[in-house]
Protein backbone atom coordinates (compact mmCIF):
# COMPACT_ATOMS: atom_id res chain seq x y z
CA UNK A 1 -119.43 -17.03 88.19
CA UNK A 2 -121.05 -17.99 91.66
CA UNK A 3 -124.63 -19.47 92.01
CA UNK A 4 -126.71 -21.06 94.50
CA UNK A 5 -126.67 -24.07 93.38
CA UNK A 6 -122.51 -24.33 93.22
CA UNK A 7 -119.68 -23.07 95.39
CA UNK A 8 -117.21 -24.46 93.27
CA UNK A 9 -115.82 -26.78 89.81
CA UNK A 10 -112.39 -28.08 89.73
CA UNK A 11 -111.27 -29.11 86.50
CA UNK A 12 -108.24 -31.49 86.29
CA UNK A 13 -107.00 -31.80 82.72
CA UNK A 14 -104.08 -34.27 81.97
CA UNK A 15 -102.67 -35.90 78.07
CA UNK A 16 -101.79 -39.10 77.33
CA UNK A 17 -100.36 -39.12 73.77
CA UNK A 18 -103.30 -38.18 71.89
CA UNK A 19 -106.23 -38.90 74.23
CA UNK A 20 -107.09 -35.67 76.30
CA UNK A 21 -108.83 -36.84 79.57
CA UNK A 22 -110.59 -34.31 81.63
CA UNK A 23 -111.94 -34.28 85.03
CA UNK A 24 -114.83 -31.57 85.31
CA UNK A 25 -116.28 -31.99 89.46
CA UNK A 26 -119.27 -29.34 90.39
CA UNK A 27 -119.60 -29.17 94.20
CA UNK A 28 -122.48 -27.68 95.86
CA UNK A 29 -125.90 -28.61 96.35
CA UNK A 30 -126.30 -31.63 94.07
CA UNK A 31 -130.33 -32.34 94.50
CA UNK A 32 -130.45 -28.27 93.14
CA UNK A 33 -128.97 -29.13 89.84
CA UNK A 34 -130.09 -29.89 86.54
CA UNK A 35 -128.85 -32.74 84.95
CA UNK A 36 -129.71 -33.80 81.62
CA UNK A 37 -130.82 -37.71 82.23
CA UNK A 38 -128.46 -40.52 80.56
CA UNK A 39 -129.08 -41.61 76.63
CA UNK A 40 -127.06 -43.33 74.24
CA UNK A 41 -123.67 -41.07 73.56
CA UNK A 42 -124.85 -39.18 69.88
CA UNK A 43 -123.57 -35.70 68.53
CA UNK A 44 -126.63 -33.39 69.79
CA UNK A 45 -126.02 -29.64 68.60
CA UNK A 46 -127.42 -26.96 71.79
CA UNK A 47 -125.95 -29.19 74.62
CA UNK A 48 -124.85 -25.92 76.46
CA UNK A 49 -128.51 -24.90 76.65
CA UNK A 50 -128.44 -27.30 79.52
CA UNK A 51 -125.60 -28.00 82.47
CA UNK A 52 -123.30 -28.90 80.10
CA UNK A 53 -119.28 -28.68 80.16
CA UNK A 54 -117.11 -27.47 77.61
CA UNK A 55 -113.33 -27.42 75.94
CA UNK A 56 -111.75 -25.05 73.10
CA UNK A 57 -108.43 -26.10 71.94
CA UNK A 58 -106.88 -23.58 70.11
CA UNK A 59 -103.23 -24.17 68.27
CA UNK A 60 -100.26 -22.11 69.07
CA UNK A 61 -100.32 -19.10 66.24
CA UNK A 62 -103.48 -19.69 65.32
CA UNK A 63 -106.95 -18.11 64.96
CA UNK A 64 -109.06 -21.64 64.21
CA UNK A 65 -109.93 -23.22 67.42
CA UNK A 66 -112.19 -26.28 68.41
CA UNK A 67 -115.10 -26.17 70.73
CA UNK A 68 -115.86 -29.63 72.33
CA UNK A 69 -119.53 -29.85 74.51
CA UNK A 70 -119.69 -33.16 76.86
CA UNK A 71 -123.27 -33.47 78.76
CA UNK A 72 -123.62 -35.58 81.34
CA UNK A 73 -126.44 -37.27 79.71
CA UNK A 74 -123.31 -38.73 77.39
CA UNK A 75 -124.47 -36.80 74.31
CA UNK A 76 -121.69 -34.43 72.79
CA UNK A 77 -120.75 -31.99 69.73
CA UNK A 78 -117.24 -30.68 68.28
CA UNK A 79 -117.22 -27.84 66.27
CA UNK A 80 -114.17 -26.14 64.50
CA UNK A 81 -114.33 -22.66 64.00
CA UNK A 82 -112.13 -20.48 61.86
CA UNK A 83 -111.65 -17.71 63.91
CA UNK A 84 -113.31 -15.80 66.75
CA UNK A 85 -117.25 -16.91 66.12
CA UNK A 86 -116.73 -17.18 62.32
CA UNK A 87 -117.21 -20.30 60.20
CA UNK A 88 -118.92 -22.46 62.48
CA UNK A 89 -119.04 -25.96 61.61
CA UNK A 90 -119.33 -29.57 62.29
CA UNK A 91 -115.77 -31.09 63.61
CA UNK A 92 -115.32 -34.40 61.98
CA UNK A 93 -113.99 -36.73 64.80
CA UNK A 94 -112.76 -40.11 64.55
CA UNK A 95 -114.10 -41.59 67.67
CA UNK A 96 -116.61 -39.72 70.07
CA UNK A 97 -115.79 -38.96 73.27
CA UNK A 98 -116.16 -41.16 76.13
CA UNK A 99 -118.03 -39.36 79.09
CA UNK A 100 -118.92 -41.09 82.60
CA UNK A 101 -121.01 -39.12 85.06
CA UNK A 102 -121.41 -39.31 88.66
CA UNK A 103 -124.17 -37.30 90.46
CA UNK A 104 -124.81 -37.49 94.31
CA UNK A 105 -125.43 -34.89 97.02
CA UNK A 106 -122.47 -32.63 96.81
CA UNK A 107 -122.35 -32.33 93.22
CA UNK A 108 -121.53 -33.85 90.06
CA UNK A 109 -118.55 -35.08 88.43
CA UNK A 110 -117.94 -35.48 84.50
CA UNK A 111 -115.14 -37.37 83.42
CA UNK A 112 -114.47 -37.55 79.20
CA UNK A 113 -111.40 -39.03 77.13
CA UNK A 114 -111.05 -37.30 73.79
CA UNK A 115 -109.43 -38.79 70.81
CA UNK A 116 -106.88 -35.41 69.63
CA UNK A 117 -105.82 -37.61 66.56
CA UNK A 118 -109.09 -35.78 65.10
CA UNK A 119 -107.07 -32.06 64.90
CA UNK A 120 -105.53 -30.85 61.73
CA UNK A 121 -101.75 -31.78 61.30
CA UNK A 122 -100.95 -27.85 62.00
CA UNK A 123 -102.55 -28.82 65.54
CA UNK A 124 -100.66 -31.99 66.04
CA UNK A 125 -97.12 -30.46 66.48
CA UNK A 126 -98.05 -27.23 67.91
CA UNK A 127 -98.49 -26.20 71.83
CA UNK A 128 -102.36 -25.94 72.57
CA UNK A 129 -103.91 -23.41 74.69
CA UNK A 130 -107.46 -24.63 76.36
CA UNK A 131 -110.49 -22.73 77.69
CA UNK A 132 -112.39 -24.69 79.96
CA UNK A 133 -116.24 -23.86 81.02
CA UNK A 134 -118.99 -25.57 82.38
CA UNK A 135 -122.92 -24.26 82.15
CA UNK A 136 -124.56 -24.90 85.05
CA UNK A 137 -128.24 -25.23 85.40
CA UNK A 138 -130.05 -25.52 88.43
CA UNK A 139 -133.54 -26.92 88.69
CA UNK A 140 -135.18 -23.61 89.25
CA UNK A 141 -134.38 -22.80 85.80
CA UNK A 142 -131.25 -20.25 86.60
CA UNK A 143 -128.23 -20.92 85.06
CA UNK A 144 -124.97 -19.63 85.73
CA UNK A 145 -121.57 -19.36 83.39
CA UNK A 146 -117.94 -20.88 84.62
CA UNK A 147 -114.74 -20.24 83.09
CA UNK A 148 -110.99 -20.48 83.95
CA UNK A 149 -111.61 -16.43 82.62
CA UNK A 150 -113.99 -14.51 81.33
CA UNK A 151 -113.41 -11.41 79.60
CA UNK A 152 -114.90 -8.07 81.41
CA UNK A 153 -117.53 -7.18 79.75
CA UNK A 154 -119.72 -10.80 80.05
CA UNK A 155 -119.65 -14.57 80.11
CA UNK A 156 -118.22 -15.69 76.01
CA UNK A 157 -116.49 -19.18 76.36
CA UNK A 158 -115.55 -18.32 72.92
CA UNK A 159 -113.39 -14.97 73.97
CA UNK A 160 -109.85 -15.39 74.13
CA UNK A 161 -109.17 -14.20 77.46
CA UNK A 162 -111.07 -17.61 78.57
CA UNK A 163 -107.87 -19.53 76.45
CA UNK A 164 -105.97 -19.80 80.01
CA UNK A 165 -104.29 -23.42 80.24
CA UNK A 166 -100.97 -23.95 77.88
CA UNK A 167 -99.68 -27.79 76.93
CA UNK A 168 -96.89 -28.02 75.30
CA UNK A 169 -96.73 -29.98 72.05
CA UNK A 170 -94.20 -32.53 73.61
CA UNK A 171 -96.58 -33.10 76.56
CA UNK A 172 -99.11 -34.91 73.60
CA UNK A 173 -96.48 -37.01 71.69
């Protein structure tokens, strides 16, 4: 969804075993966003309240999915849910992600490395499909929803016509 503050947000996803690594770059006016300053990497619930950006792995066959929420300030939350917006709660993860933020003039770019060894076993052999989305805040307060998709209707991260980029299960072994 366009905004002032943004013309554009490449995402650049690749898997290495079981360590997802993604590449989230916002480019546009940099000085016009709002980023969320750096503290000490914590699970903080209502990161996408803020510029924020966001994964949902969802298993092959499945309704369950995962929601993952990096901010550039370093904090993040993982939530498993067992079907569309039903039974929302607190992923347990064995190591938290790793985000590294770069902010300048033409935008901002969030790398993270996420640890998949935390997904049930029925996740670990199946083909994933992801949903990537970003929040983006801009310092006048306006805020503006991205998505590889969204469904017609309005912005829901959580829909599945967002669920738009397939990996195979022997891409993660």
């Amino acid at each position: 969804m366009p905004c002032a503050v943004l013309h554009a947000i490449r995402v650049g996803v690749r898997v290495d075993g079981q360590t997802l690594h993604l590449d989230y770059q916002m480019m546009g006016k940099g000085d016009a966003l709002a980023i969320p300053h750096a503290q000490e990497p914590a699970r903080t619930d209502n990161l996408w309240q803020k510029t924020c950006c966001e994964v949902f792995l969802k298993a092959a066959g499945q309704t369950g999915y995962f929601e993952v929420n990096l901010s550039p300030s370093t904090r993040w939350a993982c939530y498993h849910f067992s079907s569309f917006r039903e039974g929302m709660a607190d992923a347990t993860i064995g190591a938290a992600p790793v985000i590294k933020t770069v902010a300048d003039a033409a935008g901002l770019r969030l790398q993270a490395e996420i640890n998949l060894s935390m997904l049930p076993p029925d996740f670990a052999n199946s083909a994933l499909t992801l949903a990537l989305s970003c929040v983006v805040e801009g310092r006048d307060g306006s805020k503006s929803f991205w998505a590889l998709n969204h469904p017609p209707e309005k912005p829901d991260f959580h829909h599945d016509d967002c669920f738009q980029l397939q990996i195979g299960a022997a891409l993660r072994s």
